[in-house]
N, C-alpha and C. Protein backbone atom coordinates (compact mmCIF):
# COMPACT_ATOMS: atom_id res chain seq x y z
N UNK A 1 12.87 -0.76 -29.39
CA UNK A 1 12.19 -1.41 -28.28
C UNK A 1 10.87 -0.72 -27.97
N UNK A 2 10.61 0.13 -28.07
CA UNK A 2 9.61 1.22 -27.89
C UNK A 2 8.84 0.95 -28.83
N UNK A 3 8.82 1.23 -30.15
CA UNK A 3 7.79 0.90 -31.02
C UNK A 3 7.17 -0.83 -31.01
N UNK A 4 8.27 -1.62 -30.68
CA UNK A 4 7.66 -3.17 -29.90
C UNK A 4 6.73 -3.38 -29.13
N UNK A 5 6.63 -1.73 -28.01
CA UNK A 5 5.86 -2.05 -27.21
C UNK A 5 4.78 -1.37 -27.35
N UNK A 6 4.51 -0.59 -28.56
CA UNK A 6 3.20 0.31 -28.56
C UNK A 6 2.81 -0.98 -29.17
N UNK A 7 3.12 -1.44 -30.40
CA UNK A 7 2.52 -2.55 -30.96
C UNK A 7 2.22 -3.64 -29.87
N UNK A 8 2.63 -4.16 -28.78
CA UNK A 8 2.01 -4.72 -28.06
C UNK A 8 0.69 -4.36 -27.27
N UNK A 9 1.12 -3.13 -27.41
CA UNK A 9 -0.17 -2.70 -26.19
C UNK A 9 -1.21 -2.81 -27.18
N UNK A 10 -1.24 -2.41 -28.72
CA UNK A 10 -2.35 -2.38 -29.57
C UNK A 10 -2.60 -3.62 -30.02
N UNK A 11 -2.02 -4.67 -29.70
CA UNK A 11 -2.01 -5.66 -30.01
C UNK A 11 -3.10 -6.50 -28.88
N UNK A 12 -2.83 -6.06 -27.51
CA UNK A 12 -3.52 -6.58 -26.44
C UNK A 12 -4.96 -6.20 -26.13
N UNK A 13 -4.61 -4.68 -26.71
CA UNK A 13 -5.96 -3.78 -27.06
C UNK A 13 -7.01 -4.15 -28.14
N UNK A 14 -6.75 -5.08 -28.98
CA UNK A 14 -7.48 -5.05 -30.33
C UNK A 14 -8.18 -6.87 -29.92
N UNK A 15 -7.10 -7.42 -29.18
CA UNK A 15 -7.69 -8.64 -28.81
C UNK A 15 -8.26 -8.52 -27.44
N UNK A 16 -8.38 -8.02 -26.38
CA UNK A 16 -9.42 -8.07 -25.79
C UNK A 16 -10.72 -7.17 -25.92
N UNK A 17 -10.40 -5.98 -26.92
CA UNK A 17 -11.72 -5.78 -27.45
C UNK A 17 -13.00 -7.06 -28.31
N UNK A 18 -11.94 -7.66 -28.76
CA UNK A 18 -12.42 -8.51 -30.17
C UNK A 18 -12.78 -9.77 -28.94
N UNK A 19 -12.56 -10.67 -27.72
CA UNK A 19 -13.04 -11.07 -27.12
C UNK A 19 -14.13 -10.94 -26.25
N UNK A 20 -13.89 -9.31 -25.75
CA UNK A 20 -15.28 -9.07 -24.99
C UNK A 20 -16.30 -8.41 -25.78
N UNK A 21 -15.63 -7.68 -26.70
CA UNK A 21 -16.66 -7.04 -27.44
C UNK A 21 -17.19 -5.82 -26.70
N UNK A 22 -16.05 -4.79 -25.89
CA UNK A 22 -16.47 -3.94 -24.27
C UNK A 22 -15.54 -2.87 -24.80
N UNK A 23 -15.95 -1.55 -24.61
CA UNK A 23 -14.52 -0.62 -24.69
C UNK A 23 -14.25 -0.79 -23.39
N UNK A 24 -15.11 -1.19 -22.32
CA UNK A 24 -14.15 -1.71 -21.18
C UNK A 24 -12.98 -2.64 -21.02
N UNK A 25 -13.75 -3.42 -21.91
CA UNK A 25 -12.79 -4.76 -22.39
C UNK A 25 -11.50 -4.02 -22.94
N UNK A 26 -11.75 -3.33 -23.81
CA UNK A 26 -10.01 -2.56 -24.64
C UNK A 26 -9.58 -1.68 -23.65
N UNK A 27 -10.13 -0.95 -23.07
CA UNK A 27 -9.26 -0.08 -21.55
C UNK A 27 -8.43 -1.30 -21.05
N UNK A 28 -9.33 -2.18 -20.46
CA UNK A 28 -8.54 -3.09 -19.46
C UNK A 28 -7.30 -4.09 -20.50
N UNK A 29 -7.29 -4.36 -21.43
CA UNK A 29 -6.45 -4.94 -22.26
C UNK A 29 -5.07 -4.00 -22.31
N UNK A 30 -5.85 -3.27 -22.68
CA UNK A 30 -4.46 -1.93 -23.18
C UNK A 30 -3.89 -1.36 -21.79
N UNK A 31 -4.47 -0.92 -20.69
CA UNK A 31 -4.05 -1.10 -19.50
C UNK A 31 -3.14 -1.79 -18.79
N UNK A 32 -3.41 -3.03 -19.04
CA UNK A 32 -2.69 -4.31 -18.58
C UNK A 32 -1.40 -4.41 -19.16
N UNK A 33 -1.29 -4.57 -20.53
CA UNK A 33 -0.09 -4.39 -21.60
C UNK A 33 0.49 -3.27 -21.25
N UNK A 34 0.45 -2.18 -21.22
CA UNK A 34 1.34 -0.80 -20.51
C UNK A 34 1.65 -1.23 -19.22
N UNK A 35 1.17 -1.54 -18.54
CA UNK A 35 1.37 -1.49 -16.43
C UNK A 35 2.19 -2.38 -16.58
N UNK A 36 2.29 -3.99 -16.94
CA UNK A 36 2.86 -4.82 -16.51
C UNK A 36 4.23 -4.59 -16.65
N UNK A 37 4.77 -4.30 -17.61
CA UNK A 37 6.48 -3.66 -18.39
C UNK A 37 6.66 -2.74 -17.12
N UNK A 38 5.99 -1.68 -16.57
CA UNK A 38 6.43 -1.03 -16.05
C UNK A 38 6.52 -1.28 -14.13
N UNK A 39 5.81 -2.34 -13.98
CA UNK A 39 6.11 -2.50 -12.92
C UNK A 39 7.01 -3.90 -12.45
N UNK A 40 7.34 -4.68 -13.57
CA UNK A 40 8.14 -4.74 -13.47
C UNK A 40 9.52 -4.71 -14.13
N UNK A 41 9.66 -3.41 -14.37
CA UNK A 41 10.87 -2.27 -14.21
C UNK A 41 11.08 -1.83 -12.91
N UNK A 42 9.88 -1.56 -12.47
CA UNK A 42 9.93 -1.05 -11.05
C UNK A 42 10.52 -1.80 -10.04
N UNK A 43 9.83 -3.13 -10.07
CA UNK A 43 10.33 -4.44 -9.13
C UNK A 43 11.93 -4.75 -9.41
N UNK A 44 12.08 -4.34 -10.72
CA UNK A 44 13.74 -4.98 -10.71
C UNK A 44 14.85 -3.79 -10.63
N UNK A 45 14.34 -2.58 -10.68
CA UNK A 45 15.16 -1.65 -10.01
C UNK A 45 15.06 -2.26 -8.35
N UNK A 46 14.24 -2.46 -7.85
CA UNK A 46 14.05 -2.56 -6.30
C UNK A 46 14.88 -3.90 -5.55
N UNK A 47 15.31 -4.93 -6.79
CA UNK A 47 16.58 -6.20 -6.39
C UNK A 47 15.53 -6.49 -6.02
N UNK A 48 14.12 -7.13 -6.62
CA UNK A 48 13.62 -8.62 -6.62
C UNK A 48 14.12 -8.85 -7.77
N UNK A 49 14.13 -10.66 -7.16
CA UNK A 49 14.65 -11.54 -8.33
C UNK A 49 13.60 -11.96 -9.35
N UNK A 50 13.96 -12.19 -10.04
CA UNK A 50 13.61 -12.64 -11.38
C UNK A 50 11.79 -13.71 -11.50
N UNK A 51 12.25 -14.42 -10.66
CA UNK A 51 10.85 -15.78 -9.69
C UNK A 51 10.01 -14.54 -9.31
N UNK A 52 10.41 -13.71 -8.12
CA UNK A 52 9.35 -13.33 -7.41
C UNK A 52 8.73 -12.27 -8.69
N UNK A 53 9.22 -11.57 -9.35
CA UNK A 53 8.68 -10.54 -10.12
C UNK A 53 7.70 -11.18 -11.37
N UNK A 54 8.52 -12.46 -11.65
CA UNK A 54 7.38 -13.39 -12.32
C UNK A 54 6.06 -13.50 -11.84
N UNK A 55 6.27 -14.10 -10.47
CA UNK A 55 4.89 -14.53 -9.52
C UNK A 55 3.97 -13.07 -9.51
N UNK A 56 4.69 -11.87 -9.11
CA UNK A 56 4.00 -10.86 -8.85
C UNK A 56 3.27 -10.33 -10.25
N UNK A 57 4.17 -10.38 -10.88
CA UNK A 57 3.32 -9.90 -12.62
C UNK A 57 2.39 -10.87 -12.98
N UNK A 58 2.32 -11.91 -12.54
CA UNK A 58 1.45 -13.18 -12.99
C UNK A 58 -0.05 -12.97 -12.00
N UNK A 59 0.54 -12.52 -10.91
CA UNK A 59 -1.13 -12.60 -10.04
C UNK A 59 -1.37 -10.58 -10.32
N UNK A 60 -0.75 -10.40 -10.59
CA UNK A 60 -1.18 -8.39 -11.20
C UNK A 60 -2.30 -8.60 -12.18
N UNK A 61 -1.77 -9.88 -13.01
CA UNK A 61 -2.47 -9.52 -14.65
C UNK A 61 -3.92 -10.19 -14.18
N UNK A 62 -3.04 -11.33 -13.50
CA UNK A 62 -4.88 -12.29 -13.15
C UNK A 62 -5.76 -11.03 -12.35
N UNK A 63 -5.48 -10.37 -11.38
CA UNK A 63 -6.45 -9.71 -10.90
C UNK A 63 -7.15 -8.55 -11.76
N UNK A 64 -6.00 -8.01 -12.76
CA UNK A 64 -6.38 -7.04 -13.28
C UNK A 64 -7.59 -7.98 -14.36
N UNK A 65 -7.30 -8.87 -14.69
CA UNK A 65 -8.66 -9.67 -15.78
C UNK A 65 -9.24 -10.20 -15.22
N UNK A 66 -10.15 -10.19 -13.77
CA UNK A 66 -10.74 -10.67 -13.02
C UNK A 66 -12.07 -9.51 -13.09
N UNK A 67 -11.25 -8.32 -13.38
CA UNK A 67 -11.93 -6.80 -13.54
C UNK A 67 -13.46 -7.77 -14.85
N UNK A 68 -12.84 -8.27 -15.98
CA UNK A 68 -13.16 -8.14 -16.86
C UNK A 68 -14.35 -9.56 -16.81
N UNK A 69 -14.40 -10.10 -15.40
CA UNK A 69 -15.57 -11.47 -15.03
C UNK A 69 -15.38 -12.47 -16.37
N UNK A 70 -13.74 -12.61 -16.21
CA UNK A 70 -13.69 -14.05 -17.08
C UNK A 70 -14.18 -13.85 -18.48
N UNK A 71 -14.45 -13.16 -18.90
CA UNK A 71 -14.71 -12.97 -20.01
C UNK A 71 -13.79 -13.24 -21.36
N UNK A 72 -12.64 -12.68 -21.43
CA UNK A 72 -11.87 -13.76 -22.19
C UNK A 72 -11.92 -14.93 -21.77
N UNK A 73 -11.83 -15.32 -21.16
CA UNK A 73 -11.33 -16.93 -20.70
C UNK A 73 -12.74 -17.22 -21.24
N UNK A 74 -14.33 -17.32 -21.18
CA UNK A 74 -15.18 -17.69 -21.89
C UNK A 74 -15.08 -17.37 -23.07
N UNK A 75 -14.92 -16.15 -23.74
CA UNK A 75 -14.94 -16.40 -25.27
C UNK A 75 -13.62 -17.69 -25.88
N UNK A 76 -12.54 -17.58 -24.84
CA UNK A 76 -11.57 -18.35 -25.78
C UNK A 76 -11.93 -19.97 -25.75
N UNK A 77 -12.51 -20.14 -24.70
CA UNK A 77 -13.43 -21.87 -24.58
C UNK A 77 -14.61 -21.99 -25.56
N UNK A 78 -15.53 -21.24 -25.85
CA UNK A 78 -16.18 -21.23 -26.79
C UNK A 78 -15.88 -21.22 -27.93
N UNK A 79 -14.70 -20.76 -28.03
CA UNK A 79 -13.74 -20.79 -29.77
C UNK A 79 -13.79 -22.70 -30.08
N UNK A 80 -12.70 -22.50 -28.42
CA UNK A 80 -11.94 -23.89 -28.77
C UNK A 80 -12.84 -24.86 -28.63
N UNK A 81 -14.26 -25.28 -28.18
CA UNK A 81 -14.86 -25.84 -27.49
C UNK A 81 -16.16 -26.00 -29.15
């Protein structure tokens, strides 16, 4: 399970570098991929349910890539677009 998740984090790391083209961009990628697992671990030691820890990991990640001014979200429209 552990080696699943380094490969994720380098996985999250290598694609939001390769979108923003920022080592800010790969901090905040690789950042995001580590924190989220762990908080919620945190949340579900604490008996939230399953919904709310969804909702909460879902508006964590949006704020945390809000850091990054949309910037994936423009390169990936310009792909598809």
């Amino acid at each position: 399970m552990v080696v699943i998740g380094v490969y994720r984090i380098a996985l999250h790391t290598i694609i939001a570098t390769l979108t923003t083209g920022t080592i800010k961009g790969a901090i905040s990628g690789g950042i995001t991929a580590y924190s989220i697992p762990k908080v919620d671990e945190y949340l579900t030691k604490q008996g939230y349910t399953k919904q709310v820890r969804d909702i909460t990991l879902l508006a964590l990640s949006a704020v945390l890539g809000i850091d990054q001014e949309n910037k994936e979200a423009e390169s990936i429209c310009q792909i598809l677009l």
